[in-house]
Protein backbone atom coordinates (compact mmCIF):
# COMPACT_ATOMS: atom_id res chain seq x y z
CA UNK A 1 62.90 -24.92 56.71
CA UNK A 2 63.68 -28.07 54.70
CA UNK A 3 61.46 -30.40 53.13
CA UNK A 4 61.18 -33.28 56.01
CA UNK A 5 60.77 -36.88 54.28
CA UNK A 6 59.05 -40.02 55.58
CA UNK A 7 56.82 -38.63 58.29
CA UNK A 8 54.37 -41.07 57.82
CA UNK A 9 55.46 -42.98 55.07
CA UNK A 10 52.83 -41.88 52.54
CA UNK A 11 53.77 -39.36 50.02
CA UNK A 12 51.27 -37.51 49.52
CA UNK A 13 50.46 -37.28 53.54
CA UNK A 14 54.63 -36.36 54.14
CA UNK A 15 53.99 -33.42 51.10
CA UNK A 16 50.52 -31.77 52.33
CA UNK A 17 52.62 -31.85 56.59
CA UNK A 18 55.67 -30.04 54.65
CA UNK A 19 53.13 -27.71 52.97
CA UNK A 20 52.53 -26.34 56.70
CA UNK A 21 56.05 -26.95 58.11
CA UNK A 22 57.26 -24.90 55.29
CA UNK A 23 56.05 -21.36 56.16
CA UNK A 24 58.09 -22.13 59.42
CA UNK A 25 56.66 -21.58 63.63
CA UNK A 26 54.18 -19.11 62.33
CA UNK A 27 51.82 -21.75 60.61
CA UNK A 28 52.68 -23.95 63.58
CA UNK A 29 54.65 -26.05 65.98
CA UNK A 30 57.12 -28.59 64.29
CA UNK A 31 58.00 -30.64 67.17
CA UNK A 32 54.38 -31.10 67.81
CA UNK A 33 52.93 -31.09 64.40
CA UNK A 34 55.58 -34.06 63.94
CA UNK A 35 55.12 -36.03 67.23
CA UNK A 36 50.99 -35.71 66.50
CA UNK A 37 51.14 -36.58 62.49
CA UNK A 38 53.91 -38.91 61.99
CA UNK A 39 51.43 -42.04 63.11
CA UNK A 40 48.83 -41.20 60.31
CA UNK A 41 47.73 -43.96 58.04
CA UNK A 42 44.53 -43.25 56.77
CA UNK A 43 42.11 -40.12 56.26
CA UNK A 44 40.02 -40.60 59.34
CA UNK A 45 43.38 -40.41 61.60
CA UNK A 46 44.27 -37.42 59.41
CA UNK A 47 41.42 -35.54 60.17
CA UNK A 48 41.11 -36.30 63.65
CA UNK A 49 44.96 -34.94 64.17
CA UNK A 50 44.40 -31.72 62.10
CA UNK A 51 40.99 -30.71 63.35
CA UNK A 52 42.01 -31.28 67.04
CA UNK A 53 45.40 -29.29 66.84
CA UNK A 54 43.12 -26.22 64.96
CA UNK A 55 41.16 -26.59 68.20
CA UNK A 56 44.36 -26.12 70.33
CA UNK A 57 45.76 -23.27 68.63
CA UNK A 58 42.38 -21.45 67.95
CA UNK A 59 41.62 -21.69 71.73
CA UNK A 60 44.88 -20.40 72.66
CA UNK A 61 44.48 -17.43 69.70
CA UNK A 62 47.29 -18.78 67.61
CA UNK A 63 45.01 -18.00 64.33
CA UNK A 64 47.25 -18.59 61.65
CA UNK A 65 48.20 -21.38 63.11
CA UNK A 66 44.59 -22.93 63.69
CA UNK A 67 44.08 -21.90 60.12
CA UNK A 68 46.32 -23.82 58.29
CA UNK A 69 45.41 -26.85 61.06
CA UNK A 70 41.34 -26.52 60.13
CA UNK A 71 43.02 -26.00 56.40
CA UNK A 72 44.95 -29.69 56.33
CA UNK A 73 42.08 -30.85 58.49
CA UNK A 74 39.18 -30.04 55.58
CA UNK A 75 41.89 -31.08 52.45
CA UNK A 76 41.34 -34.67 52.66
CA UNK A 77 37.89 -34.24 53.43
CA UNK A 78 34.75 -35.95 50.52
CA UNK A 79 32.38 -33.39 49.16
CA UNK A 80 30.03 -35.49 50.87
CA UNK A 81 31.46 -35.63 54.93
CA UNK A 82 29.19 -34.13 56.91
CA UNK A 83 32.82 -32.04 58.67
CA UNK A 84 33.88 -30.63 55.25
CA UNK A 85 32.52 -27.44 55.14
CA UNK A 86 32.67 -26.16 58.66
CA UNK A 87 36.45 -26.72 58.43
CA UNK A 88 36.14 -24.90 55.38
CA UNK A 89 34.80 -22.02 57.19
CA UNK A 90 36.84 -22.24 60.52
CA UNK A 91 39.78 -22.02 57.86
CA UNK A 92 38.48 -19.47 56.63
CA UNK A 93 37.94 -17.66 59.57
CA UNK A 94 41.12 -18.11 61.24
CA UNK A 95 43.14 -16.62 58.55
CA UNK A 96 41.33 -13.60 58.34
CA UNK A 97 41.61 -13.30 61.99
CA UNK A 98 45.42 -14.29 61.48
CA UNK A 99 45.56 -11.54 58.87
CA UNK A 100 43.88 -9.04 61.42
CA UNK A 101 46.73 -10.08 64.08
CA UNK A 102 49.54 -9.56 61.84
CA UNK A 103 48.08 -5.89 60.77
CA UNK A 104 47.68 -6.42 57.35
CA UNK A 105 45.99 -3.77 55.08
CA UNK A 106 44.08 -5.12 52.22
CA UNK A 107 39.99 -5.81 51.57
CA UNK A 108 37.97 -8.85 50.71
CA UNK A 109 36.16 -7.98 47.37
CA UNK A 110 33.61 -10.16 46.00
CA UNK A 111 33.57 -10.24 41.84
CA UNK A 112 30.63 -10.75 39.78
CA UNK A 113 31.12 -13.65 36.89
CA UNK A 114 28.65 -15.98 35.09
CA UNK A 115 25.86 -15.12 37.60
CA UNK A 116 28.12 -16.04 41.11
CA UNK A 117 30.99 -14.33 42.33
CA UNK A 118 34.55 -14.55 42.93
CA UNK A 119 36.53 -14.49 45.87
CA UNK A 120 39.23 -11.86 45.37
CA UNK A 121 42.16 -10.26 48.32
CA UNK A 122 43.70 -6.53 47.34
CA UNK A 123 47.02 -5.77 49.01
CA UNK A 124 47.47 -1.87 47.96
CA UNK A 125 51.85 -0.85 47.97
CA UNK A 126 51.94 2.91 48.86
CA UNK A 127 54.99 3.24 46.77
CA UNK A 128 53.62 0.67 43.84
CA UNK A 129 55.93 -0.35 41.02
CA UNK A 130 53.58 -2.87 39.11
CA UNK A 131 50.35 -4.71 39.91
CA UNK A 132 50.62 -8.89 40.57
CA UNK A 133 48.05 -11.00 39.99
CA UNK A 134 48.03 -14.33 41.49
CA UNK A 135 45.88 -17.23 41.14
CA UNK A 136 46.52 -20.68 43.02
CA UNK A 137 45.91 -24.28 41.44
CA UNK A 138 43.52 -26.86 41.19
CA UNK A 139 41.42 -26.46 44.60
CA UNK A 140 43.32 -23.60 46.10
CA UNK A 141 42.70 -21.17 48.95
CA UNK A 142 44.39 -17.81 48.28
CA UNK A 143 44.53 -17.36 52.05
CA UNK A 144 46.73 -20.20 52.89
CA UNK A 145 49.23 -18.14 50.45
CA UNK A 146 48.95 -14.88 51.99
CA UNK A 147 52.10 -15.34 54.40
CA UNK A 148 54.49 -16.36 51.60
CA UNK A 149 53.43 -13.59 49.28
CA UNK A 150 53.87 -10.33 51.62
CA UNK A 151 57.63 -10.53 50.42
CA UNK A 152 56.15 -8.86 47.18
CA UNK A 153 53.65 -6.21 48.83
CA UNK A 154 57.15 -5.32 50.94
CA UNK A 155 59.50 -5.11 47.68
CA UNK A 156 56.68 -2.38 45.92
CA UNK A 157 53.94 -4.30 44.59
CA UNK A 158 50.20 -4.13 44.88
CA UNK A 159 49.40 -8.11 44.87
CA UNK A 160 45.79 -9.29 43.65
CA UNK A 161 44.84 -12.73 44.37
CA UNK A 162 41.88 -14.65 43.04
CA UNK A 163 39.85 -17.12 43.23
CA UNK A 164 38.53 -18.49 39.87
CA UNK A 165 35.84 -21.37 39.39
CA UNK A 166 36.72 -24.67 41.49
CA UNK A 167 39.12 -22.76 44.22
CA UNK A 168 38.00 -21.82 47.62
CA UNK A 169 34.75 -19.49 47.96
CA UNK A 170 34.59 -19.31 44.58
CA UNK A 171 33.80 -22.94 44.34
CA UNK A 172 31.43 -22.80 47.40
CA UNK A 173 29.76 -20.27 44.82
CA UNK A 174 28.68 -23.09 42.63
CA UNK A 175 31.53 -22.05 39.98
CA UNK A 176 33.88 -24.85 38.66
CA UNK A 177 36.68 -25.50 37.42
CA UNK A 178 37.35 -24.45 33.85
CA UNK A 179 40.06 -24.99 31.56
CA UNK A 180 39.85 -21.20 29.99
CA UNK A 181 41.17 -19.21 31.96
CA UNK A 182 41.25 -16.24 31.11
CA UNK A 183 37.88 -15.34 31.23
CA UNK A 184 37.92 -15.39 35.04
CA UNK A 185 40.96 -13.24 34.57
CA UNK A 186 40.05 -10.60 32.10
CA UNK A 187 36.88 -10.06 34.58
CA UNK A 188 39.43 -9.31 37.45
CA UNK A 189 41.76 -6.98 35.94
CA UNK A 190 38.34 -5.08 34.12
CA UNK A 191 36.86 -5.07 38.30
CA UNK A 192 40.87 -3.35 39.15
CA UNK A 193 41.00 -1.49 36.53
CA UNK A 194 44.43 -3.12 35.51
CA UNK A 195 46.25 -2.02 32.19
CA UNK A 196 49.38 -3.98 32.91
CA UNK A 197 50.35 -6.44 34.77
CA UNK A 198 52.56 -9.74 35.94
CA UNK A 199 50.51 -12.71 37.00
CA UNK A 200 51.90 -15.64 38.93
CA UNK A 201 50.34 -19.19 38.77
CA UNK A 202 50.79 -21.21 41.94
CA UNK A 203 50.50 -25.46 41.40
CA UNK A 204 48.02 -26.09 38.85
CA UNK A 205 48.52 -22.07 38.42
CA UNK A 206 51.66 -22.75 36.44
CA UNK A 207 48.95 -24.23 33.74
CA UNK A 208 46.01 -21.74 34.45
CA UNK A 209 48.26 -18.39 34.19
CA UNK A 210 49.92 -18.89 30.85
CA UNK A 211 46.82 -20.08 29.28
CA UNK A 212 45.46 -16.50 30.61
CA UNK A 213 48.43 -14.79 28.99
CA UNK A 214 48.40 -16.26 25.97
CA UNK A 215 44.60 -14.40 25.54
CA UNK A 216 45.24 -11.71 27.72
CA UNK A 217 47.31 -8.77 26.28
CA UNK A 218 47.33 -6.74 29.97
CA UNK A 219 49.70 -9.52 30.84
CA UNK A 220 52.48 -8.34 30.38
CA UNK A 221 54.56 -11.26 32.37
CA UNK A 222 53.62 -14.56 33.51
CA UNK A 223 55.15 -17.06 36.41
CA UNK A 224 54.63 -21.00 35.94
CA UNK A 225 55.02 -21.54 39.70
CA UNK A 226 55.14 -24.48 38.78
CA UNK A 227 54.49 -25.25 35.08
CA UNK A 228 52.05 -27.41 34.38
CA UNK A 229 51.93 -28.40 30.52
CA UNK A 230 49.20 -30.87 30.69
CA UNK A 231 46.49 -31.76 33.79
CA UNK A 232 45.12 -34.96 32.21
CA UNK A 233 48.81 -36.76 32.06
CA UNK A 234 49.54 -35.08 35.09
CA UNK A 235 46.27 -36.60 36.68
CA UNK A 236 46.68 -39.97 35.27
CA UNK A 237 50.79 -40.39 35.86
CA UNK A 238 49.88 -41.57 39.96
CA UNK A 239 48.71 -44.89 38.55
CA UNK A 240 51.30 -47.82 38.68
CA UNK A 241 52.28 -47.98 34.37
CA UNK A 242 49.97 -50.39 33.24
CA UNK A 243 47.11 -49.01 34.36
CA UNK A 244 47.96 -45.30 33.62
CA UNK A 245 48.32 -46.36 29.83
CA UNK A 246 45.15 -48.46 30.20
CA UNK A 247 43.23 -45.03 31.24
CA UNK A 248 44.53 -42.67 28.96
CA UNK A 249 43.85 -45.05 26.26
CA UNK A 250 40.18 -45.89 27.65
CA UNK A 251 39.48 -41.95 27.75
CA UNK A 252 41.01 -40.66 25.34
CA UNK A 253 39.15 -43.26 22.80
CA UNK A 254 35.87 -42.16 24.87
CA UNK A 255 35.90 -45.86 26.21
CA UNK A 256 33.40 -44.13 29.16
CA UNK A 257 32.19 -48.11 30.42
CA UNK A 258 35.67 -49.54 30.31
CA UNK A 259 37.00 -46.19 31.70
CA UNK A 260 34.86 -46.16 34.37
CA UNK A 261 35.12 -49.34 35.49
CA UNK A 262 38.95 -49.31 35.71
CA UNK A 263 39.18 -46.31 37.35
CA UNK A 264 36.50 -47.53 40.48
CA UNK A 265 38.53 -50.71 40.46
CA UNK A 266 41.37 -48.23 41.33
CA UNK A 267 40.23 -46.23 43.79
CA UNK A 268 39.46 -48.97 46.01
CA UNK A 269 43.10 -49.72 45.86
CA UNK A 270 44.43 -46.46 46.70
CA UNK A 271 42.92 -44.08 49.30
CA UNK A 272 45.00 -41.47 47.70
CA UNK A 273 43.55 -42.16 44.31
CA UNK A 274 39.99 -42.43 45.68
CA UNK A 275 40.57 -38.94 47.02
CA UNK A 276 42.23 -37.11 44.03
CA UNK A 277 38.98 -38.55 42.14
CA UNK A 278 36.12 -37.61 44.15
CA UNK A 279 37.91 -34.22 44.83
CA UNK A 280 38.27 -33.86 41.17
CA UNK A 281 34.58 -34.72 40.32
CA UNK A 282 33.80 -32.55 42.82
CA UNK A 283 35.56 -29.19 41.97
CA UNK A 284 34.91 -29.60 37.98
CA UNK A 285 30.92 -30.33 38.85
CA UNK A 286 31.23 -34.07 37.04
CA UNK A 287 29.70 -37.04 38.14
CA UNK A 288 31.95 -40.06 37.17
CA UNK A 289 35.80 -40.27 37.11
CA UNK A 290 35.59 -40.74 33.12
CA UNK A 291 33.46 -37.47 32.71
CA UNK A 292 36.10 -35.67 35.33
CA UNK A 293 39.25 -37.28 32.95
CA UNK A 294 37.56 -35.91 29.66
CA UNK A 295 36.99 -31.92 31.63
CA UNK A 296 40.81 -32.63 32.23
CA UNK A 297 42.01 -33.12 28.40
CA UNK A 298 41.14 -29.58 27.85
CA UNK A 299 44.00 -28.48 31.06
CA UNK A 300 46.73 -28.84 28.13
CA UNK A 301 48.46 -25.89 26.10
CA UNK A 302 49.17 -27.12 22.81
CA UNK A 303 51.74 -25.26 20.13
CA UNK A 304 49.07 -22.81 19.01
CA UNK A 305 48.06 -21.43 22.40
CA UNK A 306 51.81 -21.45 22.87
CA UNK A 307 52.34 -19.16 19.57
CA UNK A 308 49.96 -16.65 21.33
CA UNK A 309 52.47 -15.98 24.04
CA UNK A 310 54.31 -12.73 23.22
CA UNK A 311 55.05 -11.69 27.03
CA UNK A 312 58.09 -12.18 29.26
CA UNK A 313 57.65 -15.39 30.59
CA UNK A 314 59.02 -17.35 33.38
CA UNK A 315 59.19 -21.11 34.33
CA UNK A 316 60.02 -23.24 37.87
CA UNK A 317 60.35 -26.33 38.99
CA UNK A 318 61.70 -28.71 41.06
CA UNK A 319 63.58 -31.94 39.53
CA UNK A 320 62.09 -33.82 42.13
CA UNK A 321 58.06 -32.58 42.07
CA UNK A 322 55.96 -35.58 42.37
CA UNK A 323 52.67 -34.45 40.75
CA UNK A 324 53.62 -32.66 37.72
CA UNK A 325 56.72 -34.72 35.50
CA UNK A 326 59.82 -32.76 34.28
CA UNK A 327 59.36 -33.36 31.23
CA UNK A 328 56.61 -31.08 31.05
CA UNK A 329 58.95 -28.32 32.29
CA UNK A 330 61.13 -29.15 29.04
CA UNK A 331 57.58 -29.66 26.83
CA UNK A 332 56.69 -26.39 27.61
CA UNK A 333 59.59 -24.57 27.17
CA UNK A 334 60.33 -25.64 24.08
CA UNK A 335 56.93 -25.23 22.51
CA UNK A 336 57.53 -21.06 23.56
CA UNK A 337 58.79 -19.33 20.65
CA UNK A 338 57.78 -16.10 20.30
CA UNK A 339 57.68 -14.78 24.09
CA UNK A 340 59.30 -11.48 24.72
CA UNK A 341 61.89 -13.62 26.58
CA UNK A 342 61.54 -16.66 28.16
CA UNK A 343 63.46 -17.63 31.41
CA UNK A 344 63.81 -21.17 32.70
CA UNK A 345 64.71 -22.58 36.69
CA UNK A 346 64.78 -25.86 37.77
CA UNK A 347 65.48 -26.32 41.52
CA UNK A 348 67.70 -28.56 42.78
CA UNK A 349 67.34 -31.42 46.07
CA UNK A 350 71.08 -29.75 46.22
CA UNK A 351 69.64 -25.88 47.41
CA UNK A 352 66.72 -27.41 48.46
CA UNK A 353 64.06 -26.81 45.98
CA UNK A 354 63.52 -30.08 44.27
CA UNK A 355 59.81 -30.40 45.66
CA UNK A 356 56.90 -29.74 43.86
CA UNK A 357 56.23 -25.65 43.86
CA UNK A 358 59.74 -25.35 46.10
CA UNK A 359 57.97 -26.58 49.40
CA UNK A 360 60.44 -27.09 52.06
CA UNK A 361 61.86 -24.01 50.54
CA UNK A 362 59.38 -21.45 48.91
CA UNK A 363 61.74 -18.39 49.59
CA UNK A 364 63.69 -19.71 46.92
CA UNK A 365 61.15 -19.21 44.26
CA UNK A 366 59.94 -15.97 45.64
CA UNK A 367 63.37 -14.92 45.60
CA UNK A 368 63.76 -15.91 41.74
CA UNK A 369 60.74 -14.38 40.81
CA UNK A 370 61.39 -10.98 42.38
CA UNK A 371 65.56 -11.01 40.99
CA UNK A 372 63.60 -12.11 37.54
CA UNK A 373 60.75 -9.20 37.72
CA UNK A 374 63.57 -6.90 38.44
CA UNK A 375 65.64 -7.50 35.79
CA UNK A 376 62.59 -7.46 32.95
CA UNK A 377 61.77 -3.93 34.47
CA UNK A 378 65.31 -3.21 33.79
């Protein structure tokens, strides 16, 4: 499946459709999920779409299909719409009923942290060769990354996903988002029992994983899939130049009224913006954009968390990834000198993995990482 462009003419609309399309019939149909999406101009038509094509396919038992529908359906979704969290659920649902269908072996554990718990899937190999642990981005859903992952359990490995604060039912949990990471982690490989491992970072991942190897000496390998260097320029780089300066500046000088004010004069002129926002108050547990910008400054690995990094390490991208810059591909790379190796990729529009975290084309990361685990073993 290739990345499909200009499906409704709105970037970040065209990415989240191609985020479906990409796992191929099995998450759903194209033809259809094309005819139905490509008039979509605004969140309200989005919804309505996504949440009435999970009703088809859950009615006719396609589950993993009606999961990632009730999935796209809840994304766009305020903490605050009275819809969100019973799409949440139906989500939720369908994918372990999905799971069920395809005869997957694995169990749902629930892990105890800062008085809540985290959401955690075990996918036992009988003939393991090493232990992955895999956490998703900034307000994942291990579930929806279940299908693209089995490549692993089927090549020898016992895969661990998690959920840490601000992702999924962890979130639901009352736990948010948090810059150090590998607290969350150390408590899941002490709950496994892990002495060694490889852990992947999916999307905001790429950020949360090597922070957790840097700290974590179990980690034995980490995946940026993709790298993320730095959330807060990340975060701010959707704003038309001007203004993105004008924010960083205003926040990063702890300008909180001028901040503030800026940033609600643009998110009434972007719905997209609006969005990212409230999401983004809402997973970190802040109340104004300037308070969820300042939780974002800490998302960063400088050059002395970078100096902590003595494990194989391995970084992806795509040249063409509109949320995270390339630059902080290069940033990051360079900044890693005393990694057990370090291993670079950057996919090209060419073999078609230029988008952000090689949607359109995910096999080609999966393939890269398993050639690249391979040959570290070796």
């Amino acid at each position: 499946m290739t990345y499909i462009k200009n499906i409704t003419g709105i970037q970040q609309f065209d990415f989240q459709i191609n985020r479906v399309l990409t796992y191929g019939e099995k998450a759903g149909d194209t033809e259809i999920i094309l005819e139905k999406t490509r008039g979509i101009k605004d969140l309200s038509a989005w919804f309505e779409v996504w949440s009435s094509l999970g009703e088809q396919y859950k009615d006719t038992s396609q589950y993993l299909r009606a999961a990632y529908a009730y999935r796209m359906a809840e994304f766009f979704l305020k903490e605050d719409h009275p819809q969100k969290n019973n799409m949440f659920e139906e989500s939720y649902k369908y994918f372990h009923l999905a799971f069920q269908q395809m005869a997957l072996n694995y169990n749902i554990n629930e892990i105890s942290f800062m008085g809540s718990k985290m959401h955690s899937l075990y996918f036992k190999s009988d003939n393991e060769r090493g232990i992955l642990l895999i956490c998703g981005g900034y307000d994942s859903f291990i579930e929806e990354f279940v299908p693209a992952l089995m490549d692993f359990t089927n090549n020898g490995y016992t895969v661990i996903l998690f959920e840490g604060g601000g992702q999924g039912k962890t979130l639901k949990n009352g736990l948010t988002f948090m810059a150090d990471w590998e607290s969350p982690t150390s408590c899941v490989l002490d709950y496994y029992n892990v002495k060694s491992c490889t852990m992947i970072g999916i999307s905001w991942g790429g950020y949360l994983a090597v922070r957790a190897a840097a700290f974590e000496p179990r980690i034995n390998a980490v995946v940026a899939y993709d790298v993320l260097e730095n959330g807060f320029l990340c975060m701010t780089d959707m704003f038309p130049l001007i203004f993105k300066y004008m924010v960083r500046n205003f926040v990063l000088q702890q300008r909180e009224k001028a901040a503030n004010k800026l940033l609600e004069f643009l998110r009434k002129k972007s719905l997209i913006a609006d969005w990212a926002m409230a999401q983004g108050m809402y997973i970190t547990g802040t109340k104004t954009p300037y308070d969820f910008y300042r939780e974002l400054l800490k998302h960063h690995l400088p050059q002395n968390v970078c100096d902590r990094l003595t494990c194989h390490v391995l970084l992806l991208a795509g040249e063409k990834d509109h949320y995270i810059p390339n630059n902080q591909f290069y940033d990051l790379a360079s900044k890693i000198k005393y990694a057990k190796s370090l291993s670079t990729r950057m996919f090209t529009e060419a073999e078609g993995g230029e988008q952000h975290c090689q949607t359109g084309n995910y096999q080609l990361a999966i393939d890269e990482v398993l050639h690249w685990m391979e040959h570290i073993e070796n």
